[in-house]
Structure formats: C-alpha cells, structure tokens
C-alpha atoms as a PDB file:
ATOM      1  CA  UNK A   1      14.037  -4.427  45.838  1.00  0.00           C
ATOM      2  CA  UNK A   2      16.275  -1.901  44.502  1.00  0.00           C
ATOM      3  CA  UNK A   3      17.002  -4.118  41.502  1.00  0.00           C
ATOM      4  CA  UNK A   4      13.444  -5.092  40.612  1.00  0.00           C
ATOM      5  CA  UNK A   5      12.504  -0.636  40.606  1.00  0.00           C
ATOM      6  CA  UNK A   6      15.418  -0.445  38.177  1.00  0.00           C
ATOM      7  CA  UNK A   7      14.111  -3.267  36.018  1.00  0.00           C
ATOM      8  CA  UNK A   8      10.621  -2.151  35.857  1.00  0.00           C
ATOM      9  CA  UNK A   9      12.073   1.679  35.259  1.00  0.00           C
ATOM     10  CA  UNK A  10      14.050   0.303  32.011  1.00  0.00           C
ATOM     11  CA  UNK A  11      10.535  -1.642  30.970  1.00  0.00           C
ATOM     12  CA  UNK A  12       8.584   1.967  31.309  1.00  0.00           C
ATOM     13  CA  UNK A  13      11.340   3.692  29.709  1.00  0.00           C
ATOM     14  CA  UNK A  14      11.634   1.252  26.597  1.00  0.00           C
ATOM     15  CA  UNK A  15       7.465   1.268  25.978  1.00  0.00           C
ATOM     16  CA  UNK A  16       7.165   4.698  26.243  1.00  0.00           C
ATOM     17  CA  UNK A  17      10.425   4.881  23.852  1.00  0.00           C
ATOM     18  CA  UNK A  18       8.797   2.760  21.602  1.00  0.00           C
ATOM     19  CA  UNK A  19       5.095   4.548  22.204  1.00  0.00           C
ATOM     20  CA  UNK A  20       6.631   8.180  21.280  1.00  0.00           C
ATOM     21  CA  UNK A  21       8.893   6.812  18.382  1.00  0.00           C
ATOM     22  CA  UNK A  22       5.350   5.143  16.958  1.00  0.00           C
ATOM     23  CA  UNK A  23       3.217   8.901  17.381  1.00  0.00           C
ATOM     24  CA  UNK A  24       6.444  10.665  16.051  1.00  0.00           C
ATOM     25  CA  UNK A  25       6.692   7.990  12.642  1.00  0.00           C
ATOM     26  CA  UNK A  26       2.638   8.670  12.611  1.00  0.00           C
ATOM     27  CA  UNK A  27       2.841  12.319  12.525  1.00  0.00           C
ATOM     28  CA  UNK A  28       5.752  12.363  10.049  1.00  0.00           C
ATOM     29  CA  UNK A  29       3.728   9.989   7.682  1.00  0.00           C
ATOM     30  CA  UNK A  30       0.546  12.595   8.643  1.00  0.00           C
ATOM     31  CA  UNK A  31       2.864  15.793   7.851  1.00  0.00           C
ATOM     32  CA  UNK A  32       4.191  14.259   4.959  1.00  0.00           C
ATOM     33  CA  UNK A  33       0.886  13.539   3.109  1.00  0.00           C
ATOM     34  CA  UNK A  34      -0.595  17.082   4.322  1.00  0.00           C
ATOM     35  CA  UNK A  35       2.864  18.676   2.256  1.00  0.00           C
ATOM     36  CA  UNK A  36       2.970  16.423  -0.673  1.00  0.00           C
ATOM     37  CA  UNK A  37      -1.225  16.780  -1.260  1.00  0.00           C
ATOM     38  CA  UNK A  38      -0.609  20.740  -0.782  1.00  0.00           C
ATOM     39  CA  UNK A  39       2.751  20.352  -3.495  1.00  0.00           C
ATOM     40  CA  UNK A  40       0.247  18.300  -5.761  1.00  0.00           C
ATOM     41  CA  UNK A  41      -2.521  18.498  -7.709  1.00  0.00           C
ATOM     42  CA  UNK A  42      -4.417  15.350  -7.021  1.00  0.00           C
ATOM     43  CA  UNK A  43      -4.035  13.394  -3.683  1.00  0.00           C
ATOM     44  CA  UNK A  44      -1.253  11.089  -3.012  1.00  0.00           C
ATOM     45  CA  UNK A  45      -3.423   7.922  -3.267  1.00  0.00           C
ATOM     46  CA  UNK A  46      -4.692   9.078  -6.827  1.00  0.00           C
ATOM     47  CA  UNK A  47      -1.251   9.790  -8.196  1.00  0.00           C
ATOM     48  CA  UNK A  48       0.139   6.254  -6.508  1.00  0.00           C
ATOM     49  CA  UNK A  49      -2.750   4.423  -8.738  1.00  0.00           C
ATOM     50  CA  UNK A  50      -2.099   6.614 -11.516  1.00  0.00           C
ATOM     51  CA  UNK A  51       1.281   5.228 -11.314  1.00  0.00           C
ATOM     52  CA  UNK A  52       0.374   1.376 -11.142  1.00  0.00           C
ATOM     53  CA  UNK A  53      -1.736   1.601 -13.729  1.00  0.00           C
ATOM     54  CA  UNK A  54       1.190   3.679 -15.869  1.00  0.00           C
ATOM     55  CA  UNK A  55       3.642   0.751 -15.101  1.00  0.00           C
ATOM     56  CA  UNK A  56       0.882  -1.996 -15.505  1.00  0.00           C
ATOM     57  CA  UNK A  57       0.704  -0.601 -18.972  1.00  0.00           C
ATOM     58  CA  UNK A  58       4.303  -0.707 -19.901  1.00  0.00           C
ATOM     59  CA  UNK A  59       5.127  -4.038 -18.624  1.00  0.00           C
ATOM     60  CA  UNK A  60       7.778  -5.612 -20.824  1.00  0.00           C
ATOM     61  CA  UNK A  61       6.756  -8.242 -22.973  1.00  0.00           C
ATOM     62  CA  UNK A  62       8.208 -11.244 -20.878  1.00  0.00           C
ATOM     63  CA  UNK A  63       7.169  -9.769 -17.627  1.00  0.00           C
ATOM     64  CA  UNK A  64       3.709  -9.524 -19.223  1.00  0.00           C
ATOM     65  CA  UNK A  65       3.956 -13.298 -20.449  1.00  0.00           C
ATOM     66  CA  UNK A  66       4.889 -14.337 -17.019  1.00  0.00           C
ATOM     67  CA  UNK A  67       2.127 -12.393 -14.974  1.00  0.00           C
ATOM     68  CA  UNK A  68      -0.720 -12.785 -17.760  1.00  0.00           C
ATOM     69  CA  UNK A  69      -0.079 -16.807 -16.946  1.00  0.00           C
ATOM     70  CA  UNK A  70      -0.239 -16.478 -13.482  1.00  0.00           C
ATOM     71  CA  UNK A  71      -3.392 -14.756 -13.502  1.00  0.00           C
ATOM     72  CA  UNK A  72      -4.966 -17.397 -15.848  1.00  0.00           C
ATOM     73  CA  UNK A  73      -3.490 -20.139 -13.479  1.00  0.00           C
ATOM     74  CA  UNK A  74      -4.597 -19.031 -10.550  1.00  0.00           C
ATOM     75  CA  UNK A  75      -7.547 -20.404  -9.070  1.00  0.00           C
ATOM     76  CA  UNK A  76      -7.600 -17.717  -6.822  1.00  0.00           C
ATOM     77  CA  UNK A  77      -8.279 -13.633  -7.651  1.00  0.00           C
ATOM     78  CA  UNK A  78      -5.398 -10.967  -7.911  1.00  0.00           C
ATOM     79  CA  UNK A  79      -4.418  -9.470  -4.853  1.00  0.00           C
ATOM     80  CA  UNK A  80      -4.097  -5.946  -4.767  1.00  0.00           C
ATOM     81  CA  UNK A  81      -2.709  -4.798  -1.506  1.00  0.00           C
ATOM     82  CA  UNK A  82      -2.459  -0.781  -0.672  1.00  0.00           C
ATOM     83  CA  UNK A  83      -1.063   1.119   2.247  1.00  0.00           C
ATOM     84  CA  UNK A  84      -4.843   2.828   2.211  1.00  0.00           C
ATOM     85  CA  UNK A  85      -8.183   2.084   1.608  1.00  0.00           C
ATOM     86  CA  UNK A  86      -8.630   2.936  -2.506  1.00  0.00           C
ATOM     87  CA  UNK A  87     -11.350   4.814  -3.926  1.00  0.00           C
ATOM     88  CA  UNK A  88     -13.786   3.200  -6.151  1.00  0.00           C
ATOM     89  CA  UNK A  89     -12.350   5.064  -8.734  1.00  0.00           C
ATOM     90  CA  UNK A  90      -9.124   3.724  -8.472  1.00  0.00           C
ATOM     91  CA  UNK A  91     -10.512   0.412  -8.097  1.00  0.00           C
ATOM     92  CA  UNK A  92     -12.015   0.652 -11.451  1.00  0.00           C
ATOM     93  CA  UNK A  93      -8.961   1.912 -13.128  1.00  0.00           C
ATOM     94  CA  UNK A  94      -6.660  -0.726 -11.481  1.00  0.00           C
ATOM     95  CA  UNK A  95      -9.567  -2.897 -13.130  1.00  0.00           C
ATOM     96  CA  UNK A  96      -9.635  -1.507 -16.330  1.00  0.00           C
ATOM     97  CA  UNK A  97      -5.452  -1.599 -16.577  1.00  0.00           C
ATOM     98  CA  UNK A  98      -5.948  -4.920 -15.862  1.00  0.00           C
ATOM     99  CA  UNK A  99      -8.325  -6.161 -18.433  1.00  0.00           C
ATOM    100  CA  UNK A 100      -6.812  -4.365 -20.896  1.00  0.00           C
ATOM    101  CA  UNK A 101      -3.296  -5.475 -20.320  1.00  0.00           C
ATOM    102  CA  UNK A 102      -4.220  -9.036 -20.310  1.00  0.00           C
ATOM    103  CA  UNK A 103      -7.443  -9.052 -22.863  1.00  0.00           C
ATOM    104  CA  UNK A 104      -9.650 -10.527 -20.123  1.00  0.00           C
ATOM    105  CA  UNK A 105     -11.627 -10.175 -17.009  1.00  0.00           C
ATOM    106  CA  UNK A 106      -9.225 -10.664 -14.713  1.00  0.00           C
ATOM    107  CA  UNK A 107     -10.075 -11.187 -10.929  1.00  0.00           C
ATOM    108  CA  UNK A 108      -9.088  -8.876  -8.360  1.00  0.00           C
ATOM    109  CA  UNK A 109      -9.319  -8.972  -4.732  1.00  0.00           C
ATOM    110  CA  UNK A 110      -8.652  -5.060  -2.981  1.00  0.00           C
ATOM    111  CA  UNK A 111      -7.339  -4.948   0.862  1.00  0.00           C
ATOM    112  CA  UNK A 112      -5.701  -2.688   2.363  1.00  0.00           C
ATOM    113  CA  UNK A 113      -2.318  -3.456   4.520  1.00  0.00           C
ATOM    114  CA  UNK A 114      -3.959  -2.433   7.955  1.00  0.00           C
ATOM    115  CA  UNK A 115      -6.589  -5.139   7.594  1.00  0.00           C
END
C-alpha cells in the first residue's frame, strides 16, 4: 500500500512539474513580448513579417529558381505557418512579396501553429 502512495506521489509530483514548467515557459514567452513591444516601435508580429518579406525579397537567384518552381508545381497553395494569428495587413504584404518575387499570383494558405 505503501508502494502504490509513493507511486501515485511521483505521478502528482511529475504533472504538476510539468504543469508549472508549462505556466513558467508561458509567462516568459508573455514577459518577453510585453519587453521587446515596449523596446520597439512596432509589435513583434509586424517586425517578424517585415522580416519575411525583407528575406523573401533578397532570395538568391537559385534559391528563387528552386522555390518559384515549386510554387508553379504545386497543385496545392503556399503554406504560410506563424507562431500567431497575422494581421490582414501582414497577410497582404506576405502576398504582395510574393507576387512580386515570383511575377504571379501565387497561392497562399495562412494558419497559425496552434491550430
């Protein structure tokens, strides 16, 4: 009986472990944002598709070749996958990258990762 209370003690004390590690990584994340938006002047999300659309931009050549095929290829639209939900505005700027880089309409699919 002894035995079975120590075994069900470890189980508690591993999921609350595990449920105070996942708050702590939450409000770190949470904290994080808060500082960089208050260092910054646009949000975090704005400046991350600011960035993609930057690098989009200045793809190398064969890099460009090799995505600008895939794209045409696929039979399927782009993914664009985010760690948030993007702003419409972002949306349309990831779109307009896009179509400029590549001289067409390309397709594009936005999710988020927490879908």
């Amino acid at each position: 009986m002894r035995v079975t209370q120590a075994d069900a003690l470890r189980g508690d004390q591993t999921r609350l472990g595990n449920e105070i590690t996942l708050l702590a990584e939450k409000e770190v994340f949470a904290i994080a944002r808060k500082a960089l938006a208050d260092l910054a002047t646009v949000s975090l999300e704005e400046r991350v598709g600011e960035v993609f659309t930057r690098r989009l931009r200045e793809l190398d050549p064969k890099a460009k070749e090799l995505l600008g095929a895939a794209l045409k290829n696929s039979t399927q639209p782009a993914m664009v996958r985010s760690a948030f939900d993007l702003p419409n505005e972002q949306k349309a700027a990831i779109q307009n990258a896009l179509n400029e880089t590549f001289s067409a309409a390309v397709r594009i699919k936005f999710e988020d990762s927490r879908e």
